[in-house]
C-alpha atoms as a PDB file:
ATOM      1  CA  UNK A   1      12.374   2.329 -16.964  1.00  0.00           C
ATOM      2  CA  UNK A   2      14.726   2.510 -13.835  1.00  0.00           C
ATOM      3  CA  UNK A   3      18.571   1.861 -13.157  1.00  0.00           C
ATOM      4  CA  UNK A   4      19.511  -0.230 -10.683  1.00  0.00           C
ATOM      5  CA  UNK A   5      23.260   0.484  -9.510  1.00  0.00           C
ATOM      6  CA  UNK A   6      24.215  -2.409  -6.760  1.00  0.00           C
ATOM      7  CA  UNK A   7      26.910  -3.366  -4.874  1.00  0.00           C
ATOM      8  CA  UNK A   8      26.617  -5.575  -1.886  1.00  0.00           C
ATOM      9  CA  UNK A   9      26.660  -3.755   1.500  1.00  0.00           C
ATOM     10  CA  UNK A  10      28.158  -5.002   4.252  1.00  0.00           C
ATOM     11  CA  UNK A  11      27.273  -2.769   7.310  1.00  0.00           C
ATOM     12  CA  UNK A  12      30.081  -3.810   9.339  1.00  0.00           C
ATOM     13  CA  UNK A  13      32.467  -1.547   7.591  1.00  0.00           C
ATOM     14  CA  UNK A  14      32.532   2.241   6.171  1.00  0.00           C
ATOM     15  CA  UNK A  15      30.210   0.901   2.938  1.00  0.00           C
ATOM     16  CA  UNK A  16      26.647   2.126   4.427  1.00  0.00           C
ATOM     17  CA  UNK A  17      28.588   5.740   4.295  1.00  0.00           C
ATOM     18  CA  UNK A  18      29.546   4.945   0.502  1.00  0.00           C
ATOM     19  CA  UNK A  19      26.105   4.089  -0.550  1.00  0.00           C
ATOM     20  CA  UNK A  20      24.562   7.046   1.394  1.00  0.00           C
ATOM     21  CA  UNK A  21      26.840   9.430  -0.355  1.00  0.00           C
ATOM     22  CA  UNK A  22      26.148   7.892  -3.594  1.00  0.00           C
ATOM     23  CA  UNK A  23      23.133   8.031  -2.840  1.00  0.00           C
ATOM     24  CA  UNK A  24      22.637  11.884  -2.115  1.00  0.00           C
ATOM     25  CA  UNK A  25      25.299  12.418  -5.290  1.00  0.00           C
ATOM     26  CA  UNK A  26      22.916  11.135  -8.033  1.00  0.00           C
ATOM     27  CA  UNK A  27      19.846  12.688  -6.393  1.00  0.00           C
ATOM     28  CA  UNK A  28      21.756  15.725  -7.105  1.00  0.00           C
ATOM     29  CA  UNK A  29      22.507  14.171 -10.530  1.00  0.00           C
ATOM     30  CA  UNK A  30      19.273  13.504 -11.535  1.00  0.00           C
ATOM     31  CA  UNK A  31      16.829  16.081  -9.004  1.00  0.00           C
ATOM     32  CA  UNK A  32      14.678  15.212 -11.944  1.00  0.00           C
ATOM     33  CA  UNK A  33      14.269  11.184 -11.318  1.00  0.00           C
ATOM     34  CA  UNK A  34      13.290   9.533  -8.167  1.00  0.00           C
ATOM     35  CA  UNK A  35      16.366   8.349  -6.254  1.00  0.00           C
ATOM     36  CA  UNK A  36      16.001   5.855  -3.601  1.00  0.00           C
ATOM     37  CA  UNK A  37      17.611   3.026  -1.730  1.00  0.00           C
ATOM     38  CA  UNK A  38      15.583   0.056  -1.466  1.00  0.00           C
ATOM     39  CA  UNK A  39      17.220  -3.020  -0.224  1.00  0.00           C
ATOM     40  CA  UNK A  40      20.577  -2.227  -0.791  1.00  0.00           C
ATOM     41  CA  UNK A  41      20.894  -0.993  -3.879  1.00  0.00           C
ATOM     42  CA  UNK A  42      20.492   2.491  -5.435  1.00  0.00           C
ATOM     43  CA  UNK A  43      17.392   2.456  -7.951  1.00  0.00           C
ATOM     44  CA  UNK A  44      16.508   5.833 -10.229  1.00  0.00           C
ATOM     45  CA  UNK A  45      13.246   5.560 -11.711  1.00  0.00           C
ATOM     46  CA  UNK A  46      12.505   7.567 -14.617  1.00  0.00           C
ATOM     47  CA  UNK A  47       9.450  10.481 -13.624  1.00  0.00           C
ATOM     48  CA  UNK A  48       5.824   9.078 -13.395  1.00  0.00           C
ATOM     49  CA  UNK A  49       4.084   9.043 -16.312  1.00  0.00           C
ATOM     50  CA  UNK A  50       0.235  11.498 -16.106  1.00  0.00           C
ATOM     51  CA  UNK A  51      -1.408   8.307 -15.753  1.00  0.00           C
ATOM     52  CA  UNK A  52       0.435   7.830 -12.238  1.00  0.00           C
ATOM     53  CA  UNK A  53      -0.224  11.939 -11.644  1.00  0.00           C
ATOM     54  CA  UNK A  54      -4.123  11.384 -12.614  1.00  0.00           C
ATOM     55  CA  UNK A  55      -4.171   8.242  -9.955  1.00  0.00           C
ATOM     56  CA  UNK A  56      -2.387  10.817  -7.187  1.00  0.00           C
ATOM     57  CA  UNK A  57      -4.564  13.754  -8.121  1.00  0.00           C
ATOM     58  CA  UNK A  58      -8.006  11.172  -7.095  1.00  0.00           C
ATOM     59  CA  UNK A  59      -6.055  10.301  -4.146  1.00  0.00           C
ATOM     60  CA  UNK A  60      -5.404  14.086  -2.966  1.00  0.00           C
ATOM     61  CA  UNK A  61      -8.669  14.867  -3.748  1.00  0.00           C
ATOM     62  CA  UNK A  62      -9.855  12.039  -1.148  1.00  0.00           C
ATOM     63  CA  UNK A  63      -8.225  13.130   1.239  1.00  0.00           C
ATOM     64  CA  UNK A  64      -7.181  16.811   1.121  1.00  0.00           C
ATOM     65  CA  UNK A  65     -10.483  17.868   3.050  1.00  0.00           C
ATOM     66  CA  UNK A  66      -9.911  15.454   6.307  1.00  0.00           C
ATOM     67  CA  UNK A  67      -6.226  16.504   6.458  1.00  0.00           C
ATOM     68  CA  UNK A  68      -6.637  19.987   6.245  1.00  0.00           C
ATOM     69  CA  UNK A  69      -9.512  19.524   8.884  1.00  0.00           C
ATOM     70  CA  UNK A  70      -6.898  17.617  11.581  1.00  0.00           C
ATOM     71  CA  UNK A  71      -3.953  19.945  10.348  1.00  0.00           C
ATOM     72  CA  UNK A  72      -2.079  17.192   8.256  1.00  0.00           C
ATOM     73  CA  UNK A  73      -0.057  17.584   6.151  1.00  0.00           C
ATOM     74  CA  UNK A  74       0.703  15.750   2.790  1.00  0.00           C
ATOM     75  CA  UNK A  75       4.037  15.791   1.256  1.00  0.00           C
ATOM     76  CA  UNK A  76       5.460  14.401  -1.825  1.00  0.00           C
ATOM     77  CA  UNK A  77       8.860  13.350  -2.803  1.00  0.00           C
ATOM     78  CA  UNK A  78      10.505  13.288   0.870  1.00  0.00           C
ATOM     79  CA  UNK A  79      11.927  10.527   1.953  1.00  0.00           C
ATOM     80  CA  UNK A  80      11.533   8.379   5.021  1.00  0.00           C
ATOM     81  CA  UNK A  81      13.923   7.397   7.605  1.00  0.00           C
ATOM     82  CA  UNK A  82      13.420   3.913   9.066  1.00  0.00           C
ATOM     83  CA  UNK A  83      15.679   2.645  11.169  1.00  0.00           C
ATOM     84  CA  UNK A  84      19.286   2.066  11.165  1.00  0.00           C
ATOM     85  CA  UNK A  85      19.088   0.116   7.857  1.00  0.00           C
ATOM     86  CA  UNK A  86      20.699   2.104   4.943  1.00  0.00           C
ATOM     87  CA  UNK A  87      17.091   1.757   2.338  1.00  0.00           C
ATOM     88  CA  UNK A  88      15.667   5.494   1.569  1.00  0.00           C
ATOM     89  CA  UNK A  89      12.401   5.410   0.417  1.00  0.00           C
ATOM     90  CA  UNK A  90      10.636   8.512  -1.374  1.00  0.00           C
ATOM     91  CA  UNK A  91       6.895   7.324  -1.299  1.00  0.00           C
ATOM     92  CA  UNK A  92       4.325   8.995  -3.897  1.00  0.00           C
ATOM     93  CA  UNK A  93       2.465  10.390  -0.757  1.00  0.00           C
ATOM     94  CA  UNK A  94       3.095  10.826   2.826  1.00  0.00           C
ATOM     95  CA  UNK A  95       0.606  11.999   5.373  1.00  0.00           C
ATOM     96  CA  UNK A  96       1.807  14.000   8.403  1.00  0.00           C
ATOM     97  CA  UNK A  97       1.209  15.588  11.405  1.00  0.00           C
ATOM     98  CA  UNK A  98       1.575  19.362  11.351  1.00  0.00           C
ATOM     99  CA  UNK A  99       5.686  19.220  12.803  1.00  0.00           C
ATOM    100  CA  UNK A 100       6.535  15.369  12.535  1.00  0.00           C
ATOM    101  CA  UNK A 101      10.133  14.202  13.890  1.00  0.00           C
ATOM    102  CA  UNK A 102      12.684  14.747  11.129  1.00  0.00           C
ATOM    103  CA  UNK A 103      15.356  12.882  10.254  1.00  0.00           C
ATOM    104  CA  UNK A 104      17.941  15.603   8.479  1.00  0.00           C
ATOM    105  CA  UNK A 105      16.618  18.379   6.338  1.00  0.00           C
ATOM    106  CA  UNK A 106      14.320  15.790   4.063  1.00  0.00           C
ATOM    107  CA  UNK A 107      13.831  12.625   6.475  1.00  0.00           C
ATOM    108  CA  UNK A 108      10.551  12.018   8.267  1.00  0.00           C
ATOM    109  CA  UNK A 109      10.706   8.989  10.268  1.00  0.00           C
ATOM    110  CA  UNK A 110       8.466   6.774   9.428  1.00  0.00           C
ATOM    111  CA  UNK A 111       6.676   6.094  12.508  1.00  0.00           C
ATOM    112  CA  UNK A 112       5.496   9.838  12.578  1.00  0.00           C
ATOM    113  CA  UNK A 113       3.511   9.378   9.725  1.00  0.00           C
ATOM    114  CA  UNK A 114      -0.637   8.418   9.331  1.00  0.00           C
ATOM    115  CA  UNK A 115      -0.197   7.177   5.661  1.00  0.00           C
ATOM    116  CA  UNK A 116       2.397   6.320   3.433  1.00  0.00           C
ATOM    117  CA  UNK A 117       0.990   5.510  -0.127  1.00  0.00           C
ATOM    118  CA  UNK A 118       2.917   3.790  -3.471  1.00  0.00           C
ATOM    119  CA  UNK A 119       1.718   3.918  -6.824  1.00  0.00           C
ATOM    120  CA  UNK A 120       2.898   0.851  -8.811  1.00  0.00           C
ATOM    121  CA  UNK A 121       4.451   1.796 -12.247  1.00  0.00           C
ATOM    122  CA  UNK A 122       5.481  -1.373 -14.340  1.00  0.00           C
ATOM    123  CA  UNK A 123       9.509  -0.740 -12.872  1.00  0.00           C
ATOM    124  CA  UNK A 124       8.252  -1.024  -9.459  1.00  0.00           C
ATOM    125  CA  UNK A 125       5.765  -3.650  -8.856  1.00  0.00           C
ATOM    126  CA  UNK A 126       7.872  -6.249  -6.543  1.00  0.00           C
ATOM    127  CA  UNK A 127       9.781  -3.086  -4.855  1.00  0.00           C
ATOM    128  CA  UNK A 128       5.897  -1.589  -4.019  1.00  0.00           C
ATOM    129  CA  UNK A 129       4.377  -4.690  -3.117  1.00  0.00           C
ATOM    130  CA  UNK A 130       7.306  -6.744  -1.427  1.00  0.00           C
ATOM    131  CA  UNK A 131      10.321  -5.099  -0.676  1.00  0.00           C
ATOM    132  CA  UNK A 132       9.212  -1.669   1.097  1.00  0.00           C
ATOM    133  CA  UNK A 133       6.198  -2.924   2.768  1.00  0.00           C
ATOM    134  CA  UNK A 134       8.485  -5.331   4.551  1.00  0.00           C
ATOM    135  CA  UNK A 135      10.868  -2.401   5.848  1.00  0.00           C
ATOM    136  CA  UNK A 136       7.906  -0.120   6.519  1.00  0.00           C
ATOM    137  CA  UNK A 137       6.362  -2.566   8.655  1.00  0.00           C
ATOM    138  CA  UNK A 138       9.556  -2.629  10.645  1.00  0.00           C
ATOM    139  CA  UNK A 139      10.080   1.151  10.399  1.00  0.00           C
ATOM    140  CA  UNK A 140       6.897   1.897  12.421  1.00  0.00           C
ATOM    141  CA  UNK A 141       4.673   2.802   9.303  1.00  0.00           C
ATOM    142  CA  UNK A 142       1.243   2.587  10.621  1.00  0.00           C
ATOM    143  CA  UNK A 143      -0.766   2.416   7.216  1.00  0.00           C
ATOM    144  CA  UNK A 144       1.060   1.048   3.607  1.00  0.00           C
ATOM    145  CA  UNK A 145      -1.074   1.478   0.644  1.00  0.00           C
ATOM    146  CA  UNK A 146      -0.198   0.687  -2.801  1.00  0.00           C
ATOM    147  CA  UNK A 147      -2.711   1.550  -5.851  1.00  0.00           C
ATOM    148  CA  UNK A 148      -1.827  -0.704  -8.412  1.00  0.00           C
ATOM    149  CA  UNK A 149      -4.001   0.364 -11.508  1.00  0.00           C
ATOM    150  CA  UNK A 150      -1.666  -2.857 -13.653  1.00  0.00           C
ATOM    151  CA  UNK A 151      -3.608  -5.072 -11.843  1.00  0.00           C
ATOM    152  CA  UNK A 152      -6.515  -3.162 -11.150  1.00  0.00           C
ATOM    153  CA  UNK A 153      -6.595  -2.942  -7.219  1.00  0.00           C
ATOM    154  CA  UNK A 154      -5.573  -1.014  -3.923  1.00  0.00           C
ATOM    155  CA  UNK A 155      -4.151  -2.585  -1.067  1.00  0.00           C
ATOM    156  CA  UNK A 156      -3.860  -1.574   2.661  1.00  0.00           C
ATOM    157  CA  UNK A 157      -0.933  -3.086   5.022  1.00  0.00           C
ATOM    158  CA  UNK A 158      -1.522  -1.884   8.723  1.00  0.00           C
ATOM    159  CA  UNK A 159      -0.542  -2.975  12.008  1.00  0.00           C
ATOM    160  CA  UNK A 160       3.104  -2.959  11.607  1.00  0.00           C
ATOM    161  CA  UNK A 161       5.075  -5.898  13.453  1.00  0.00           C
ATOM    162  CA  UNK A 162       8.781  -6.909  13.544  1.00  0.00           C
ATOM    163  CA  UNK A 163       8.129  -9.598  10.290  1.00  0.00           C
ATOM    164  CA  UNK A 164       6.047  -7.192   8.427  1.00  0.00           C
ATOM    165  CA  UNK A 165       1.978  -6.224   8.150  1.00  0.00           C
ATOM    166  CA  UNK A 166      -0.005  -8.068  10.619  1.00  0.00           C
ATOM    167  CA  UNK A 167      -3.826  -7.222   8.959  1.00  0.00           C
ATOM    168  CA  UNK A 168      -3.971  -6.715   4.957  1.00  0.00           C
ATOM    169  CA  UNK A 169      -7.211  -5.780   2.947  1.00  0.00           C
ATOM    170  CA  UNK A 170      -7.337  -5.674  -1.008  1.00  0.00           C
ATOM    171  CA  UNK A 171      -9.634  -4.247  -2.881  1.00  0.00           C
ATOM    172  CA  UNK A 172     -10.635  -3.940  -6.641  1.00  0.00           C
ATOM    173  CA  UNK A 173     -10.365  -0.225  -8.093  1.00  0.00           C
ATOM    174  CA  UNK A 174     -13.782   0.524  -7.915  1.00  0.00           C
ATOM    175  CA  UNK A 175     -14.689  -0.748  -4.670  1.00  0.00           C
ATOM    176  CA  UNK A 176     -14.482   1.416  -1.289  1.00  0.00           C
ATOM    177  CA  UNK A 177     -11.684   1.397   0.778  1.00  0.00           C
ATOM    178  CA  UNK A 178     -12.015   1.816   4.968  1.00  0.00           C
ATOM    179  CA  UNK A 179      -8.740   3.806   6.244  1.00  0.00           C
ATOM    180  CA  UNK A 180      -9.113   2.771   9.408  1.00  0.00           C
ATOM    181  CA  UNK A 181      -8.269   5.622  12.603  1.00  0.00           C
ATOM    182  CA  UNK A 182      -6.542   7.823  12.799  1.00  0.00           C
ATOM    183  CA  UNK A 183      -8.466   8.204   9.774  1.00  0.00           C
ATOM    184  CA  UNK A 184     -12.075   6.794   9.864  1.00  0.00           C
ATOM    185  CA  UNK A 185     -12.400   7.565   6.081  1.00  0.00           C
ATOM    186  CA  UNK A 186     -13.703   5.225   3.145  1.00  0.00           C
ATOM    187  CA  UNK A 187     -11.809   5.944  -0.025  1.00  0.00           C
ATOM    188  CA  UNK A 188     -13.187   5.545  -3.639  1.00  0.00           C
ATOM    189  CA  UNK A 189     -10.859   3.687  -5.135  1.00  0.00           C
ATOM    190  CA  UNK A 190     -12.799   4.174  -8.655  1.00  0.00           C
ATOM    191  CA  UNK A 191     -11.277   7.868  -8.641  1.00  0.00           C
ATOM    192  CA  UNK A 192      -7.894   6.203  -8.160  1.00  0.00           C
ATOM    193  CA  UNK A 193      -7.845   4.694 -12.075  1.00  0.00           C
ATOM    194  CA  UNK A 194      -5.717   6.433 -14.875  1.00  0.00           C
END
Protein backbone atom coordinates (compact mmCIF):
# COMPACT_ATOMS: atom_id res chain seq x y z
CA UNK A 1 0.00 0.00 0.00
CA UNK A 2 1.44 3.60 -0.54
CA UNK A 3 0.24 7.28 0.32
CA UNK A 4 0.13 9.62 -2.11
CA UNK A 5 0.22 13.31 -0.59
CA UNK A 6 -0.27 15.90 -3.74
CA UNK A 7 -0.53 19.27 -4.26
CA UNK A 8 -0.01 20.86 -7.60
CA UNK A 9 3.45 22.45 -8.12
CA UNK A 10 3.92 25.31 -9.85
CA UNK A 11 7.73 25.90 -10.31
CA UNK A 12 7.47 29.46 -10.93
CA UNK A 13 7.15 30.29 -7.31
CA UNK A 14 8.81 29.15 -3.80
CA UNK A 15 6.49 25.65 -4.02
CA UNK A 16 9.42 23.28 -5.52
CA UNK A 17 11.22 24.42 -2.01
CA UNK A 18 7.89 23.33 -0.10
CA UNK A 19 7.69 19.98 -1.65
CA UNK A 20 11.48 19.35 -1.27
CA UNK A 21 11.27 20.07 2.39
CA UNK A 22 8.30 17.97 2.75
CA UNK A 23 9.83 15.81 1.11
CA UNK A 24 13.11 15.32 3.25
CA UNK A 25 10.58 15.83 6.53
CA UNK A 26 8.64 12.53 6.06
CA UNK A 27 11.74 10.62 4.93
CA UNK A 28 12.77 11.50 8.33
CA UNK A 29 9.23 10.52 9.41
CA UNK A 30 9.11 7.34 8.06
CA UNK A 31 13.31 6.31 7.45
CA UNK A 32 11.45 3.05 7.48
CA UNK A 33 9.21 3.51 4.09
CA UNK A 34 10.44 4.54 0.76
CA UNK A 35 9.92 8.28 0.22
CA UNK A 36 10.05 9.66 -3.16
CA UNK A 37 8.82 12.33 -5.50
CA UNK A 38 7.57 11.11 -8.65
CA UNK A 39 5.76 13.50 -10.81
CA UNK A 40 4.89 15.94 -8.46
CA UNK A 41 3.62 14.44 -5.75
CA UNK A 42 5.13 12.88 -2.59
CA UNK A 43 4.42 8.95 -2.61
CA UNK A 44 5.54 6.61 0.65
CA UNK A 45 5.39 3.11 -0.17
CA UNK A 46 5.11 0.72 2.52
CA UNK A 47 8.72 -1.67 2.72
CA UNK A 48 9.02 -4.45 0.00
CA UNK A 49 7.63 -7.44 0.80
CA UNK A 50 10.66 -10.87 0.75
CA UNK A 51 9.20 -11.69 -2.44
CA UNK A 52 10.59 -8.23 -3.89
CA UNK A 53 14.02 -8.96 -1.57
CA UNK A 54 14.22 -12.69 -3.15
CA UNK A 55 13.80 -10.97 -6.86
CA UNK A 56 16.84 -8.31 -5.74
CA UNK A 57 18.93 -10.98 -4.09
CA UNK A 58 18.89 -13.04 -8.01
CA UNK A 59 19.61 -9.75 -9.38
CA UNK A 60 22.79 -9.03 -7.03
CA UNK A 61 23.83 -12.28 -7.48
CA UNK A 62 23.95 -11.58 -11.44
CA UNK A 63 25.76 -9.08 -11.24
CA UNK A 64 27.89 -8.70 -8.09
CA UNK A 65 30.91 -10.60 -9.84
CA UNK A 66 31.20 -8.12 -13.08
CA UNK A 67 30.88 -5.06 -10.80
CA UNK A 68 33.27 -5.93 -8.37
CA UNK A 69 35.57 -6.91 -11.40
CA UNK A 70 35.20 -3.07 -13.09
CA UNK A 71 35.09 -1.51 -9.46
CA UNK A 72 31.24 -0.70 -9.46
CA UNK A 73 29.50 -0.15 -7.15
CA UNK A 74 25.80 -1.05 -6.29
CA UNK A 75 23.79 0.95 -3.97
CA UNK A 76 20.38 0.69 -2.66
CA UNK A 77 17.96 3.17 -1.38
CA UNK A 78 19.80 6.49 -2.70
CA UNK A 79 18.17 8.58 -4.64
CA UNK A 80 18.82 10.12 -8.02
CA UNK A 81 19.09 13.60 -9.08
CA UNK A 82 17.80 14.36 -12.58
CA UNK A 83 17.59 17.52 -13.64
CA UNK A 84 16.07 20.62 -12.47
CA UNK A 85 12.63 18.95 -12.15
CA UNK A 86 11.59 18.54 -8.43
CA UNK A 87 10.77 14.18 -8.85
CA UNK A 88 13.28 12.13 -6.38
CA UNK A 89 13.49 8.78 -7.25
CA UNK A 90 15.00 5.99 -4.83
CA UNK A 91 15.39 3.02 -7.37
CA UNK A 92 15.65 -0.71 -5.89
CA UNK A 93 19.24 -0.80 -7.42
CA UNK A 94 21.69 1.56 -8.78
CA UNK A 95 24.94 0.66 -10.42
CA UNK A 96 27.93 3.03 -10.12
CA UNK A 97 31.17 3.91 -10.88
CA UNK A 98 33.62 3.75 -7.99
CA UNK A 99 33.20 7.99 -7.08
CA UNK A 100 30.10 9.02 -9.31
CA UNK A 101 29.07 12.90 -9.30
CA UNK A 102 26.84 13.54 -6.29
CA UNK A 103 24.16 15.55 -5.97
CA UNK A 104 24.07 16.48 -1.92
CA UNK A 105 24.99 13.91 0.64
CA UNK A 106 22.43 11.09 -0.98
CA UNK A 107 21.98 12.32 -4.77
CA UNK A 108 23.75 10.56 -7.62
CA UNK A 109 22.93 12.10 -10.80
CA UNK A 110 21.54 10.04 -12.91
CA UNK A 111 23.65 10.22 -15.86
CA UNK A 112 26.64 8.82 -13.74
CA UNK A 113 25.07 5.71 -13.39
CA UNK A 114 25.44 2.12 -15.68
CA UNK A 115 22.05 0.71 -14.38
CA UNK A 116 19.20 1.83 -12.64
CA UNK A 117 16.75 -1.13 -11.90
CA UNK A 118 12.77 -1.06 -10.46
CA UNK A 119 11.04 -3.85 -9.07
CA UNK A 120 7.26 -3.53 -9.66
CA UNK A 121 5.18 -4.14 -6.43
CA UNK A 122 1.31 -3.99 -7.10
CA UNK A 123 1.45 0.10 -5.68
CA UNK A 124 3.88 0.86 -8.29
CA UNK A 125 3.23 -0.61 -11.59
CA UNK A 126 2.30 2.69 -13.78
CA UNK A 127 4.99 4.81 -11.60
CA UNK A 128 7.78 1.80 -12.69
CA UNK A 129 6.70 1.36 -16.07
CA UNK A 130 5.48 4.96 -17.17
CA UNK A 131 6.17 7.70 -15.08
CA UNK A 132 10.04 7.29 -14.08
CA UNK A 133 11.20 5.77 -17.21
CA UNK A 134 10.00 8.92 -18.90
CA UNK A 135 12.13 11.27 -16.46
CA UNK A 136 15.06 8.85 -16.50
CA UNK A 137 15.25 8.96 -20.09
CA UNK A 138 15.52 12.71 -19.81
CA UNK A 139 17.80 12.57 -16.75
CA UNK A 140 20.63 10.86 -18.71
CA UNK A 141 19.90 7.24 -17.35
CA UNK A 142 21.68 5.07 -19.73
CA UNK A 143 19.96 1.61 -18.88
CA UNK A 144 16.09 1.41 -17.09
CA UNK A 145 15.11 -1.99 -16.10
CA UNK A 146 12.04 -2.97 -14.41
CA UNK A 147 11.42 -6.79 -13.24
CA UNK A 148 7.92 -7.12 -13.06
CA UNK A 149 7.30 -10.70 -11.57
CA UNK A 150 2.95 -9.48 -11.68
CA UNK A 151 3.21 -9.91 -15.10
CA UNK A 152 5.89 -12.22 -15.39
CA UNK A 153 8.63 -10.25 -17.41
CA UNK A 154 11.80 -7.89 -17.37
CA UNK A 155 12.15 -5.00 -19.43
CA UNK A 156 15.19 -2.92 -20.61
CA UNK A 157 14.78 0.97 -21.69
CA UNK A 158 18.22 2.27 -23.10
CA UNK A 159 19.31 4.95 -25.24
CA UNK A 160 17.92 7.81 -23.41
CA UNK A 161 16.49 10.79 -25.65
CA UNK A 162 14.70 14.08 -24.79
CA UNK A 163 10.92 12.14 -25.23
CA UNK A 164 12.01 9.12 -23.41
CA UNK A 165 13.76 5.43 -24.35
CA UNK A 166 14.72 5.28 -27.89
CA UNK A 167 15.41 1.08 -28.06
CA UNK A 168 13.18 -1.20 -25.58
CA UNK A 169 13.52 -5.10 -25.24
CA UNK A 170 11.04 -7.29 -23.07
CA UNK A 171 11.52 -10.38 -22.04
CA UNK A 172 9.58 -13.23 -20.21
CA UNK A 173 11.11 -14.21 -16.65
CA UNK A 174 12.80 -17.08 -17.71
CA UNK A 175 14.33 -15.99 -20.78
CA UNK A 176 17.97 -14.30 -20.99
CA UNK A 177 18.44 -10.85 -20.90
CA UNK A 178 21.57 -8.98 -23.02
CA UNK A 179 22.76 -5.79 -20.86
CA UNK A 180 24.23 -4.32 -23.48
CA UNK A 181 28.03 -2.27 -22.82
CA UNK A 182 29.14 -0.97 -20.59
CA UNK A 183 28.02 -4.22 -19.52
CA UNK A 184 28.23 -7.05 -22.16
CA UNK A 185 26.38 -9.40 -19.69
CA UNK A 186 23.25 -11.77 -20.34
CA UNK A 187 21.09 -11.92 -17.27
CA UNK A 188 18.88 -14.93 -16.19
CA UNK A 189 15.89 -13.53 -15.68
CA UNK A 190 14.53 -17.07 -14.27
CA UNK A 191 16.61 -16.22 -10.97
CA UNK A 192 14.73 -12.92 -10.93
CA UNK A 193 11.11 -14.75 -9.86
CA UNK A 194 9.82 -14.64 -6.15
Amino acid sequence: MSHVLEKPIDVETDERTDIERRYDELGERWPDRKVEIIDGRIVVREVPTTDHADVIFGLLLQLMPYVAKRGWKIWQDVALFLGPQVDRYRPDLLAVPQDPPKWGDDHVFGNATHLVVEVVSKSSVRDDHEVKPRTCARGGVPLYLVVDTFAGKARLLSHPGKDGYVHEVDVKLGEPLDLPAPWDLTLDTGRLTA
